[in-house]
Protein backbone atom coordinates (compact mmCIF):
# COMPACT_ATOMS: atom_id res chain seq x y z
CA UNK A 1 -27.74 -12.88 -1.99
CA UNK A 2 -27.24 -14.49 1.23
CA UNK A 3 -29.12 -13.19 4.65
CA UNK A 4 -29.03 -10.29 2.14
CA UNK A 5 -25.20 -9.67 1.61
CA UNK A 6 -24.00 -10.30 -2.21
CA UNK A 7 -22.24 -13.41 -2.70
CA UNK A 8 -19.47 -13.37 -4.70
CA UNK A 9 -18.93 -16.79 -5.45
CA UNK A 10 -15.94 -19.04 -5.34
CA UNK A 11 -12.24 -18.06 -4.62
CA UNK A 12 -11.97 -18.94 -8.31
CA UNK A 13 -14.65 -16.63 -9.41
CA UNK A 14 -13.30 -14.24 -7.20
CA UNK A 15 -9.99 -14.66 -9.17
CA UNK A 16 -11.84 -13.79 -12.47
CA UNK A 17 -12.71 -10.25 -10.95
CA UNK A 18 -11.24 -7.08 -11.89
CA UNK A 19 -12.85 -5.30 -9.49
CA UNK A 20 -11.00 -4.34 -6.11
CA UNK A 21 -12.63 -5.75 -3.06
CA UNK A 22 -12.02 -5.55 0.79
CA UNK A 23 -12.20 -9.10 1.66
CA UNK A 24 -13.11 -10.35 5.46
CA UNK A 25 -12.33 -14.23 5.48
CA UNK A 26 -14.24 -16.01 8.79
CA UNK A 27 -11.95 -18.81 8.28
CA UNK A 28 -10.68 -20.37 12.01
CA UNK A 29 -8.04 -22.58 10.53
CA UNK A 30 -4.37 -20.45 9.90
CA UNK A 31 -2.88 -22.96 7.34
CA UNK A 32 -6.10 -23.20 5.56
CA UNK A 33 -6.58 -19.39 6.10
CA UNK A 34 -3.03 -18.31 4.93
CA UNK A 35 -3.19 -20.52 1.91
CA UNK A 36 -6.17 -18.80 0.93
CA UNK A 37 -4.85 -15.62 1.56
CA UNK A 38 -1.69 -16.36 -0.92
CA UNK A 39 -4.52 -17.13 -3.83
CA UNK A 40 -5.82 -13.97 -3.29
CA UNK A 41 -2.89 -11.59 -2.62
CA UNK A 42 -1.62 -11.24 -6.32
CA UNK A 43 -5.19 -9.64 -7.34
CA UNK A 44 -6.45 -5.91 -6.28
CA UNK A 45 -8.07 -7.34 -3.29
CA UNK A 46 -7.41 -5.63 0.09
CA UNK A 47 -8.13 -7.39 3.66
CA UNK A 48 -9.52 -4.85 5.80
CA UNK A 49 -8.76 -4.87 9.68
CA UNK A 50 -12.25 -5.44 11.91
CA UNK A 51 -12.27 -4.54 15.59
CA UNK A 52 -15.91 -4.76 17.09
CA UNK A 53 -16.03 -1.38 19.07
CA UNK A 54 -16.32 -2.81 22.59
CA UNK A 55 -13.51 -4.68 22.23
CA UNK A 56 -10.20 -4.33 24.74
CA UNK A 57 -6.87 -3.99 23.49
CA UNK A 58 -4.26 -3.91 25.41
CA UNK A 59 -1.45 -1.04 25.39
CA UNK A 60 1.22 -3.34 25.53
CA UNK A 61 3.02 -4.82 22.75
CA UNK A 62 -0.34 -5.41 20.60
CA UNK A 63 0.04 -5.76 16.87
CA UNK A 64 -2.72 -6.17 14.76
CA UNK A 65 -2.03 -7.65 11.43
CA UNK A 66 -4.03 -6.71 7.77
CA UNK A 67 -7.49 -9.10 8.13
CA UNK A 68 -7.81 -9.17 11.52
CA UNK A 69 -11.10 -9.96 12.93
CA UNK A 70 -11.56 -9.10 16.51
């Protein structure tokens, strides 16, 4: 546990898992982000979309991609 939320362990250990998980990756850098995101694509893993409810989004021509962190 960390600040008490279960850590899973590495991307590696995460690749041993069977189990399907939502995964929310705080990473800042979108190379280093989408090459992580490739690792993790081929397992049951799902990368849930997180809006923070006072955020604003505009009408117009918005699209919000799968693990989006707003």
């Amino acid at each position: 546990m960390i600040n008490g939320v279960p850590y899973l362990g590495t991307i590696d250990d995460l690749m041993k898992t069977e189990n399907a998980l939502n995964i929310a990756l705080g990473v800042g850098v979108p190379k280093t982000k989408s090459q992580i995101v490739k690792r993790l694509a081929s397992q049951n893993f799902k990368f849930p979309i997180i809006i923070h409810p006072n955020v604003l989004i505009g009408k117009d021509d918005v699209r919000i991609g799968k693990g989006t962190i707003v």
